[in-house]
PDB file of N, CA and C in Angstrom:
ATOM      1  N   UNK A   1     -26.434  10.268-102.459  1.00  0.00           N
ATOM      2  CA  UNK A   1     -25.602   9.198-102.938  1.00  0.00           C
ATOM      3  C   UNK A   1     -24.727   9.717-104.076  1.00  0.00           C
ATOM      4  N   UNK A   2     -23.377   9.133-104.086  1.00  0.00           N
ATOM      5  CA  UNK A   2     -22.258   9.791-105.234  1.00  0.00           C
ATOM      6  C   UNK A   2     -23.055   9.380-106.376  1.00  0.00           C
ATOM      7  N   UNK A   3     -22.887   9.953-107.535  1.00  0.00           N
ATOM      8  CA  UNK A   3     -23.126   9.002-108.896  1.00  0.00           C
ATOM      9  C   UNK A   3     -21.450   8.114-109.244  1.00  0.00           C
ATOM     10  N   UNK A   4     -22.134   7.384-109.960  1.00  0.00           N
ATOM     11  CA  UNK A   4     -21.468   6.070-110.238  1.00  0.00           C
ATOM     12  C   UNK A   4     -20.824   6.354-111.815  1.00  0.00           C
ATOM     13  N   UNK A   5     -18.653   6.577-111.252  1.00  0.00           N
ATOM     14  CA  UNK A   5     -18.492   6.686-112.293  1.00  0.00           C
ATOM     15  C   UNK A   5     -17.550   5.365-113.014  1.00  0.00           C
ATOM     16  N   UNK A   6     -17.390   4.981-114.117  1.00  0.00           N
ATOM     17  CA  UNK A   6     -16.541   4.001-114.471  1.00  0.00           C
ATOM     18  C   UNK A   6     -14.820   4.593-114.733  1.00  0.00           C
ATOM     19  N   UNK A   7     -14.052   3.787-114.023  1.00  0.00           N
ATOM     20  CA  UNK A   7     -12.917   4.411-114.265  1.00  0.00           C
ATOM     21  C   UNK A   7     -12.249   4.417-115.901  1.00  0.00           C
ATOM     22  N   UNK A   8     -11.054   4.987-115.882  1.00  0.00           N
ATOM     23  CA  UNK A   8     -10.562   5.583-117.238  1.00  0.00           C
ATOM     24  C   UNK A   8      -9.705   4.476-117.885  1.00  0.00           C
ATOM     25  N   UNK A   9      -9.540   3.491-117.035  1.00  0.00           N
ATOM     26  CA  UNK A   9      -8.724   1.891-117.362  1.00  0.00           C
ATOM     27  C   UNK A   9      -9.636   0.773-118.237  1.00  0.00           C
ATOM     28  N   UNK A  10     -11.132   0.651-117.443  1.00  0.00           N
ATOM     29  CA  UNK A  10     -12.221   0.201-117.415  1.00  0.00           C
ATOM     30  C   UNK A  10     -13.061   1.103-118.972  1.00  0.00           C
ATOM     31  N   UNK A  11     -13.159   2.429-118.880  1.00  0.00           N
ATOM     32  CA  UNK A  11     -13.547   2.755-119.882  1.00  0.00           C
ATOM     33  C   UNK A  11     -12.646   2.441-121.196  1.00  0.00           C
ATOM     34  N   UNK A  12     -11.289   2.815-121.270  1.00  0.00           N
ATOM     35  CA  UNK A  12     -10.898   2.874-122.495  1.00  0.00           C
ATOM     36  C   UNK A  12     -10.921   1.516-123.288  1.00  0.00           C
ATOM     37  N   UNK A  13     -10.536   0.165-122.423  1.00  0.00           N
ATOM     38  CA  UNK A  13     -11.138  -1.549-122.436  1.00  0.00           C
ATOM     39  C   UNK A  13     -12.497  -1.414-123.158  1.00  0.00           C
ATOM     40  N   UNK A  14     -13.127  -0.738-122.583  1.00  0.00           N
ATOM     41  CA  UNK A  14     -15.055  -1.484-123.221  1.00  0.00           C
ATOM     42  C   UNK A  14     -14.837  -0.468-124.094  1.00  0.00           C
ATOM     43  N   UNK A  15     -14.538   1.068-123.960  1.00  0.00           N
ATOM     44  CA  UNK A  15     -15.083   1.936-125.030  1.00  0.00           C
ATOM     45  C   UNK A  15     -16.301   2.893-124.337  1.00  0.00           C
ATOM     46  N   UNK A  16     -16.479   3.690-124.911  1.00  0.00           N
ATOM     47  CA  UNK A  16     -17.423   5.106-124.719  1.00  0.00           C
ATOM     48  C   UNK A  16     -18.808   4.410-124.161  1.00  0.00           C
ATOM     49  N   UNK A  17     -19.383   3.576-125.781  1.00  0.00           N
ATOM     50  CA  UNK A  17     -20.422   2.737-125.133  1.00  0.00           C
ATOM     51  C   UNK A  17     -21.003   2.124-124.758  1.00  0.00           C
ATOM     52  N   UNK A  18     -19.455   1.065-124.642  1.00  0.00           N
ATOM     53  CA  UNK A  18     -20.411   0.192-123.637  1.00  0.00           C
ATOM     54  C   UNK A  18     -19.885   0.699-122.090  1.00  0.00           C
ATOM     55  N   UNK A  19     -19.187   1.489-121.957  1.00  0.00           N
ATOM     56  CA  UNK A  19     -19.325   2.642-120.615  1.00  0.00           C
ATOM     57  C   UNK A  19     -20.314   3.120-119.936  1.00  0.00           C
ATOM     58  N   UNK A  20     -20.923   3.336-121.261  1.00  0.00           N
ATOM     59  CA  UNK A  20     -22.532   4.342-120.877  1.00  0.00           C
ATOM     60  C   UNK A  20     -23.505   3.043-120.591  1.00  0.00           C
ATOM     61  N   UNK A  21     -23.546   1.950-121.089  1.00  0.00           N
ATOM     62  CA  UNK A  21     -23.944   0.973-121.234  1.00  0.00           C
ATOM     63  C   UNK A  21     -24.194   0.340-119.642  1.00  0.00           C
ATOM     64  N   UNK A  22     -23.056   0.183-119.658  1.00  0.00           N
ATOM     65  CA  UNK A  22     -22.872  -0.465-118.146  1.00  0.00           C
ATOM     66  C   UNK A  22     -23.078   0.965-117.224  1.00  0.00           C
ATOM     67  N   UNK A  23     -22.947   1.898-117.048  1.00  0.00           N
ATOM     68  CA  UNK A  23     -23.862   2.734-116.064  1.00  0.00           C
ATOM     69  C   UNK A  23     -25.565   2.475-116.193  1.00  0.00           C
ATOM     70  N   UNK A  24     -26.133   2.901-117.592  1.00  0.00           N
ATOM     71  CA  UNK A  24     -27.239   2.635-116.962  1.00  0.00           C
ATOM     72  C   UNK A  24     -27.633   1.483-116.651  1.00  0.00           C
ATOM     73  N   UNK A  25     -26.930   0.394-116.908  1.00  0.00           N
ATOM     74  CA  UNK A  25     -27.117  -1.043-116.248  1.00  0.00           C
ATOM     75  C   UNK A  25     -27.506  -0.999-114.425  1.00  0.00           C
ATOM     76  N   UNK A  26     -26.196  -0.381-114.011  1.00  0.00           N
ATOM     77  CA  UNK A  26     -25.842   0.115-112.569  1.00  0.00           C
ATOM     78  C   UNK A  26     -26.906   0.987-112.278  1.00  0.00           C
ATOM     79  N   UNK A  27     -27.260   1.967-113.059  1.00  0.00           N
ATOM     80  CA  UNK A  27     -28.578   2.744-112.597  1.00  0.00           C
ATOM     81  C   UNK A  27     -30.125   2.127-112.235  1.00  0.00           C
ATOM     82  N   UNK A  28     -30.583   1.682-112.952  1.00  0.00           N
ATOM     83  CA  UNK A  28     -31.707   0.398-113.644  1.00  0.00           C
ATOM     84  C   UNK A  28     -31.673  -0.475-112.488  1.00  0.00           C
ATOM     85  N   UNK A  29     -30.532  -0.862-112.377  1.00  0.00           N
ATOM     86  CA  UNK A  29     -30.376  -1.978-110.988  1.00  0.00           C
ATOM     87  C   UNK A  29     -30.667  -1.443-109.645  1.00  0.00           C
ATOM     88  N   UNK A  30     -29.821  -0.278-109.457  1.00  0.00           N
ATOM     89  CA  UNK A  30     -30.379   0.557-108.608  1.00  0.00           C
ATOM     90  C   UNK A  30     -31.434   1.142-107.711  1.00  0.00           C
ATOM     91  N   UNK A  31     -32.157   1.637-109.033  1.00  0.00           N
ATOM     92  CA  UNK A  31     -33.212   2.080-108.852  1.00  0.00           C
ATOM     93  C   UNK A  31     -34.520   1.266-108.395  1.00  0.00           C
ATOM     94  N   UNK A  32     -34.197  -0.188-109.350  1.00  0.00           N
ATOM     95  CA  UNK A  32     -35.065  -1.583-108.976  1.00  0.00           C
ATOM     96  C   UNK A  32     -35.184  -1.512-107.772  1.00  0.00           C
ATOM     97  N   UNK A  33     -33.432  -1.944-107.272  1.00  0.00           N
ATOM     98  CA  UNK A  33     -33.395  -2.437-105.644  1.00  0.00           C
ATOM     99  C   UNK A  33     -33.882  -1.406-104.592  1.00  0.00           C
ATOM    100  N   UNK A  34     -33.905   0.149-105.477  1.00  0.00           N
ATOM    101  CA  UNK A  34     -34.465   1.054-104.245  1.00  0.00           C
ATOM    102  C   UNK A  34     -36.025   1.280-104.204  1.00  0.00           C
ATOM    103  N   UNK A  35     -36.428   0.361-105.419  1.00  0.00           N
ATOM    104  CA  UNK A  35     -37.825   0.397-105.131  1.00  0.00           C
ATOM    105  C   UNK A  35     -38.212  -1.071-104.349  1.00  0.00           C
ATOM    106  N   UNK A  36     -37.537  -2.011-104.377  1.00  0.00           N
ATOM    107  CA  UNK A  36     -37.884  -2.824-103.872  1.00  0.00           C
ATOM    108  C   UNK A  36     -37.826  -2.695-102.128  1.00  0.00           C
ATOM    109  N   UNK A  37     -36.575  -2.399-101.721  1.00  0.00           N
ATOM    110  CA  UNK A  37     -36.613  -1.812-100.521  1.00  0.00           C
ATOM    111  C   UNK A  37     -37.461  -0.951 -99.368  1.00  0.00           C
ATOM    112  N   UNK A  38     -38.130  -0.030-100.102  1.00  0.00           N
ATOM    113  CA  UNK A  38     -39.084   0.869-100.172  1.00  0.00           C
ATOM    114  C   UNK A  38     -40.402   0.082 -99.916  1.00  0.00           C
ATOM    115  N   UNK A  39     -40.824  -1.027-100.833  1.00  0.00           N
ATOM    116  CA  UNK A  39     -42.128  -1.121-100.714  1.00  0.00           C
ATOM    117  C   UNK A  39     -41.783  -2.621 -99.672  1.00  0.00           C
ATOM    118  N   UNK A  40     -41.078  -3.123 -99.216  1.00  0.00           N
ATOM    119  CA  UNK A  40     -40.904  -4.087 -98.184  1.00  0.00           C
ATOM    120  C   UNK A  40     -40.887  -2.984 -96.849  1.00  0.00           C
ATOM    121  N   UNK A  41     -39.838  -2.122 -96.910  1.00  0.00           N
ATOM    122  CA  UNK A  41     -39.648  -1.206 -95.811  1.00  0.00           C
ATOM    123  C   UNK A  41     -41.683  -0.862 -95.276  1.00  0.00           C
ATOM    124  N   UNK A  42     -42.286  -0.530 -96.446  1.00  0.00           N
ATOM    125  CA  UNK A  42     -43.382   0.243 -96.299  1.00  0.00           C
ATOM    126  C   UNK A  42     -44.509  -1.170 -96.096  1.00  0.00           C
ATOM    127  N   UNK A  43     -44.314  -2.079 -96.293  1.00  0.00           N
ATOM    128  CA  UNK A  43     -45.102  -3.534 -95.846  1.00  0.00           C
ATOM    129  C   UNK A  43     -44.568  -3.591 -94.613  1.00  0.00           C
ATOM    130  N   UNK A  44     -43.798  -3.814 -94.232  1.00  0.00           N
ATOM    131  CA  UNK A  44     -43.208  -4.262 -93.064  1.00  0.00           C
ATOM    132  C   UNK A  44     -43.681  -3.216 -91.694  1.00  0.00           C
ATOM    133  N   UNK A  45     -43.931  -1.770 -92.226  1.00  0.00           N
ATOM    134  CA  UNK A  45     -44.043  -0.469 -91.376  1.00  0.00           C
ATOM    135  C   UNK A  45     -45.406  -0.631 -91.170  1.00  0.00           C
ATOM    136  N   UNK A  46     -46.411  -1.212 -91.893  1.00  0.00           N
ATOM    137  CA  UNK A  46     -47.882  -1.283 -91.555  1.00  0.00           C
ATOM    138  C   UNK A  46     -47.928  -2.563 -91.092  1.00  0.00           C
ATOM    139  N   UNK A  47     -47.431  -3.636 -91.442  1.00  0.00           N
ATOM    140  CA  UNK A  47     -47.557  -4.906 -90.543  1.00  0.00           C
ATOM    141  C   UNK A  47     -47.341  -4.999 -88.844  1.00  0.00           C
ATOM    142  N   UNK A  48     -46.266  -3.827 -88.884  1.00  0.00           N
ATOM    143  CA  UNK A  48     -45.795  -3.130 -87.521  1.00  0.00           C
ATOM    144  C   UNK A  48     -47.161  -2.427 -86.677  1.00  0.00           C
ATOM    145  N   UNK A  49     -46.980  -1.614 -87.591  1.00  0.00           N
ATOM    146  CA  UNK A  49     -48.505  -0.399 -87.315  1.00  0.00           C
ATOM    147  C   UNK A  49     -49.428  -1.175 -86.707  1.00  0.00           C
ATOM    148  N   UNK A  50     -50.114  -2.004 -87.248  1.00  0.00           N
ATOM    149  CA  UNK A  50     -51.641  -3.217 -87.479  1.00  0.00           C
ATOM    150  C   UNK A  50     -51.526  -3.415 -86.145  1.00  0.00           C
ATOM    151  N   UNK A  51     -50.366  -4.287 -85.768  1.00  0.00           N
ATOM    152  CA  UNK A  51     -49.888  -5.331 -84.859  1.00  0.00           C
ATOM    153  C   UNK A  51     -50.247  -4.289 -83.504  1.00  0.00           C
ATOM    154  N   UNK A  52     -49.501  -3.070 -83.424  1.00  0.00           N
ATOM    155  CA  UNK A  52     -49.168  -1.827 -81.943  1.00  0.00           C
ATOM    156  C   UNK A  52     -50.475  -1.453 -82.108  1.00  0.00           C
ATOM    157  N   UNK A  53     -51.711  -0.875 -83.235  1.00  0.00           N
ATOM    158  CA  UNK A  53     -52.944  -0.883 -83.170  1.00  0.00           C
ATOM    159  C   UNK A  53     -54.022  -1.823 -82.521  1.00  0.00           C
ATOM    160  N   UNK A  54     -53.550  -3.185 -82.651  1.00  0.00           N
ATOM    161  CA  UNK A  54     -54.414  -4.207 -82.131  1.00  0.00           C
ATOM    162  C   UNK A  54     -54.019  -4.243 -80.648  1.00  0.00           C
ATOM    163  N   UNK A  55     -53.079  -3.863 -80.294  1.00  0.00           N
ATOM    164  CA  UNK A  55     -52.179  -4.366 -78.623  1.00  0.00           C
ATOM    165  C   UNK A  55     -52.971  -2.621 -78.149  1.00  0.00           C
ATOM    166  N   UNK A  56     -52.874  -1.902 -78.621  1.00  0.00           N
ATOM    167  CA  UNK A  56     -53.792  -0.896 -77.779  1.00  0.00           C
ATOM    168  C   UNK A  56     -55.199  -0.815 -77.780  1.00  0.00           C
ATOM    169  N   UNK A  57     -55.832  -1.514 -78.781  1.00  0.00           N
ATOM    170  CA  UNK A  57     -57.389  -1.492 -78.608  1.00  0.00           C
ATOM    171  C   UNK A  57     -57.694  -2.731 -77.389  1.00  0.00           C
ATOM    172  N   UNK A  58     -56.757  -3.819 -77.667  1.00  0.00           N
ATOM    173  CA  UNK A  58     -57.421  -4.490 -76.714  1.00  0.00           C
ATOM    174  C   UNK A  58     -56.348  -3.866 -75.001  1.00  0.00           C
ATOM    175  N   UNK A  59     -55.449  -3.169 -74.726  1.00  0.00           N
ATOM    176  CA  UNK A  59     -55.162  -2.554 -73.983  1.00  0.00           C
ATOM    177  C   UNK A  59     -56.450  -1.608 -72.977  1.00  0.00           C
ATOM    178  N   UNK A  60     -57.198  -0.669 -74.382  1.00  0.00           N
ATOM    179  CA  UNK A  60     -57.906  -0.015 -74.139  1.00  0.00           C
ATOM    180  C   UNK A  60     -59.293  -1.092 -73.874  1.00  0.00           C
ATOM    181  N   UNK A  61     -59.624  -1.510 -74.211  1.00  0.00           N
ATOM    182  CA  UNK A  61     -61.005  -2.739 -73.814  1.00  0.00           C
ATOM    183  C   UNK A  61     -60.899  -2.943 -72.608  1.00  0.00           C
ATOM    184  N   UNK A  62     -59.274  -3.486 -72.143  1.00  0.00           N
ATOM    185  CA  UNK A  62     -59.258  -4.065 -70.998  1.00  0.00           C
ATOM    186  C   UNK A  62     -59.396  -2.795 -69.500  1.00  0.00           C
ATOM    187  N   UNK A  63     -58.820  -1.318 -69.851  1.00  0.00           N
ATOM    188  CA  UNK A  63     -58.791  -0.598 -68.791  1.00  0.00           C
ATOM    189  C   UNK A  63     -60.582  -0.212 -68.993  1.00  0.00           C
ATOM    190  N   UNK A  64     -60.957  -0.098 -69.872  1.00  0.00           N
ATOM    191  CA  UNK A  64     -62.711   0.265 -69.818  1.00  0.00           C
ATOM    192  C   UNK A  64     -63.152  -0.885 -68.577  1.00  0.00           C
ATOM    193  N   UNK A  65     -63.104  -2.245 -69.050  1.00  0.00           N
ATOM    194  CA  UNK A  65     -63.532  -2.869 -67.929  1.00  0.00           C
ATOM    195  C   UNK A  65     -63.261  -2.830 -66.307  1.00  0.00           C
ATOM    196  N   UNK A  66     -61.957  -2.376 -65.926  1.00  0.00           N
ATOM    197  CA  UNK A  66     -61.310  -2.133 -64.956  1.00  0.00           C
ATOM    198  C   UNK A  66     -61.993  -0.692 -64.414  1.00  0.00           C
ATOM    199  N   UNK A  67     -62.282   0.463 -65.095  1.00  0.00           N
ATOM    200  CA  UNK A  67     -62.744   1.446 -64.849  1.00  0.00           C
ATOM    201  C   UNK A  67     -64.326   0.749 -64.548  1.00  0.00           C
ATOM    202  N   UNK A  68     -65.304   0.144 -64.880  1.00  0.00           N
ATOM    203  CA  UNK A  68     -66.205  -0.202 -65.191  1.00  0.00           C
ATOM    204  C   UNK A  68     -66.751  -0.909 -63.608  1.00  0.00           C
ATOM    205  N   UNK A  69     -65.973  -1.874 -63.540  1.00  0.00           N
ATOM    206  CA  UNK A  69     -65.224  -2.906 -62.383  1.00  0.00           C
ATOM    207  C   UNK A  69     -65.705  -2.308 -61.184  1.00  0.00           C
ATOM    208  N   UNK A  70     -64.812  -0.863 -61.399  1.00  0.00           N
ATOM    209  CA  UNK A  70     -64.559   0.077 -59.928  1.00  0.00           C
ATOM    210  C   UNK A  70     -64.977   0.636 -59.471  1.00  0.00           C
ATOM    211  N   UNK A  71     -65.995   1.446 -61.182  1.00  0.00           N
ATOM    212  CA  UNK A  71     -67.067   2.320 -60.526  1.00  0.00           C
ATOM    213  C   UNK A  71     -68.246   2.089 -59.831  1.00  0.00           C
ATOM    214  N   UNK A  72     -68.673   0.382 -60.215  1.00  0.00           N
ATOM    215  CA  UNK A  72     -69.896  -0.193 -59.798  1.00  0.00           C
ATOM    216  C   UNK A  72     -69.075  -0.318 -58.321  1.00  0.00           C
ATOM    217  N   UNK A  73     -67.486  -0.804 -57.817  1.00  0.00           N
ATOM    218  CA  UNK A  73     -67.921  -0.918 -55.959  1.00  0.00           C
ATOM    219  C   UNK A  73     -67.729   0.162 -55.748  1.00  0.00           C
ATOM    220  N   UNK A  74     -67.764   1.087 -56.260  1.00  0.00           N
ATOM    221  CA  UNK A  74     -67.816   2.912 -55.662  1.00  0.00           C
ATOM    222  C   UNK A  74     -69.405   2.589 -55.164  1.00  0.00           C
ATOM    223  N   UNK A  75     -70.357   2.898 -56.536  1.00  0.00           N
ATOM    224  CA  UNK A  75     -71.269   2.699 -56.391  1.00  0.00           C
ATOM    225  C   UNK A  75     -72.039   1.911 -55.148  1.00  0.00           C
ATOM    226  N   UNK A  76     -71.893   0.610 -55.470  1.00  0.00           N
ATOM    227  CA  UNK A  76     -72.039  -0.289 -54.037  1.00  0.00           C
ATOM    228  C   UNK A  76     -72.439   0.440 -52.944  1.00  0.00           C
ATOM    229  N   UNK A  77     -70.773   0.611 -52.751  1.00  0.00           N
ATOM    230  CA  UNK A  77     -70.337   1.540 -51.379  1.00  0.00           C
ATOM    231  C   UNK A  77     -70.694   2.621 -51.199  1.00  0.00           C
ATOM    232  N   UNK A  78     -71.150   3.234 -51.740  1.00  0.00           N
ATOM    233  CA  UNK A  78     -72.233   4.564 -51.642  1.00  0.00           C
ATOM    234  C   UNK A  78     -73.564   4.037 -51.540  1.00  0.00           C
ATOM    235  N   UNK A  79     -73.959   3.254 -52.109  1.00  0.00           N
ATOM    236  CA  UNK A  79     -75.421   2.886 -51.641  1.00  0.00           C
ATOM    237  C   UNK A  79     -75.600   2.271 -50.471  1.00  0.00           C
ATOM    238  N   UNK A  80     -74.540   1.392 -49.493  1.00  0.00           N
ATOM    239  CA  UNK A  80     -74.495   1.069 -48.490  1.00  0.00           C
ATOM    240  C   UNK A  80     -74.121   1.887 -47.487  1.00  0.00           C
ATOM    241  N   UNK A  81     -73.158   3.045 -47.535  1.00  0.00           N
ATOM    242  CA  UNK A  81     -73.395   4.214 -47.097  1.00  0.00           C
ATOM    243  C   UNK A  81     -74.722   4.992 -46.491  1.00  0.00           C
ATOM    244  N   UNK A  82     -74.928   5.057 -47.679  1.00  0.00           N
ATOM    245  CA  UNK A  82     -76.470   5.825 -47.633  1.00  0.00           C
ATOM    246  C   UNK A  82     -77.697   4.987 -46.907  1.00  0.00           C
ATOM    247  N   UNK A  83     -77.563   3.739 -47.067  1.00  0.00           N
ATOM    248  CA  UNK A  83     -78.238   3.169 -46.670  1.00  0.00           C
ATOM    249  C   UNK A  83     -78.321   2.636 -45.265  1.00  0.00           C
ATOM    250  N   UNK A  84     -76.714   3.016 -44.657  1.00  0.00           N
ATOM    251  CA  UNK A  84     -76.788   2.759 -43.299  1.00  0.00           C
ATOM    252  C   UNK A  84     -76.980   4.058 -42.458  1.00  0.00           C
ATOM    253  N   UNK A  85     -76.763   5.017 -43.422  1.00  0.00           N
ATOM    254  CA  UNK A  85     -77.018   6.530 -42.684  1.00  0.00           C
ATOM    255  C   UNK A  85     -78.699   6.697 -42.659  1.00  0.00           C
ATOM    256  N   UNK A  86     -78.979   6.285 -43.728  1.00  0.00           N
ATOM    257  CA  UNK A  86     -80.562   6.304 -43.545  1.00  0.00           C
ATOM    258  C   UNK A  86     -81.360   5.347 -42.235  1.00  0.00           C
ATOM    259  N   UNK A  87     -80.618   4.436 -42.316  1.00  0.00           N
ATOM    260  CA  UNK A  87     -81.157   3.283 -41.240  1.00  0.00           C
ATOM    261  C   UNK A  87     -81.085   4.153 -40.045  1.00  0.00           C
ATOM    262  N   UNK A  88     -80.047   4.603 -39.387  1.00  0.00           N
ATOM    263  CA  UNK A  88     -79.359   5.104 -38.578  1.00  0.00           C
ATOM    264  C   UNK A  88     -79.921   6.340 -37.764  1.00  0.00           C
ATOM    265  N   UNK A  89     -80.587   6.586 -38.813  1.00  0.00           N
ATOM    266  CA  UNK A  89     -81.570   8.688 -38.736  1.00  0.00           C
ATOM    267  C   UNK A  89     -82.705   7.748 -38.372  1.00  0.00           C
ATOM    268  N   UNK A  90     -83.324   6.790 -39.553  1.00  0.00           N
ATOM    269  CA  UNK A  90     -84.797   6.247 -38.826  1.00  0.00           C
ATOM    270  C   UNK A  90     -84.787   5.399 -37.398  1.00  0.00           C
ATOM    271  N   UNK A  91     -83.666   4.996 -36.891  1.00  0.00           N
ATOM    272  CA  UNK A  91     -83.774   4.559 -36.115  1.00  0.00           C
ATOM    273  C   UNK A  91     -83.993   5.474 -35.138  1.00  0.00           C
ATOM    274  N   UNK A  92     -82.937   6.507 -34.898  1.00  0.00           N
ATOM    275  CA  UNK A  92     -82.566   7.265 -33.927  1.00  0.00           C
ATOM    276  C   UNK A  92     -84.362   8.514 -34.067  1.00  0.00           C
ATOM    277  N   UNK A  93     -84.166   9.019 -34.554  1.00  0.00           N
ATOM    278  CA  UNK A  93     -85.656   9.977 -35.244  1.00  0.00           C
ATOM    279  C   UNK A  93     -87.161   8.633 -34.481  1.00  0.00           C
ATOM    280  N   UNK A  94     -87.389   7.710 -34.373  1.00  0.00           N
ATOM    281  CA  UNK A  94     -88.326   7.137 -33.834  1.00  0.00           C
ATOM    282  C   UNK A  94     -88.245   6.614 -32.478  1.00  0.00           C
ATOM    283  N   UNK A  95     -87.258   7.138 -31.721  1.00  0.00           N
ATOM    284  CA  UNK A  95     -87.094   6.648 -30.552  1.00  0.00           C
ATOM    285  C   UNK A  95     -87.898   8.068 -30.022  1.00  0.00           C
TER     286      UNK A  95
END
């Protein structure tokens, strides 16, 4: 950012100090508003954060169950598998 100078029309009107005067006025103000900015910017960036943190945990909750869901009719279906191949051998094996 430029620094902030007072012109030579403006200075010779007020004088040397209240020149200097009114800069660090302009500085002071400045600096306020760039701290204020800053710590809204930096509230606002974790209110953000919180919010995309909560939308992926329960994102993530929800695919656990879906994985969860799928593996039990894998499961199932492998035990009915097995269980008709087994039927299938005892049947055939006792004839």
């Amino acid at each position: 950012m430029e620094p902030v100078t007072v012109p030579d029309d403006l200075r010779r009107r007020l004088g040397d100090d209240a020149a200097f005067e009114l800069l660090t006025m302009f500085h002071s103000a400045e600096s306020g508003w760039a701290d204020d900015v800053l710590t809204r910017a930096t509230e606002r960036f974790g209110r953000m954060l919180a919010e995309e943190n909560g939308k992926l945990r329960q994102e993530i909750a929800t695919s656990r169950v879906e994985l969860l869901k799928w593996s039990f009719l894998f499961w199932v279906g492998q035990l009915a598998a097995i269980a008709g191949l087994l039927a299938f051998m005892l049947r055939t094996a006792g004839r």
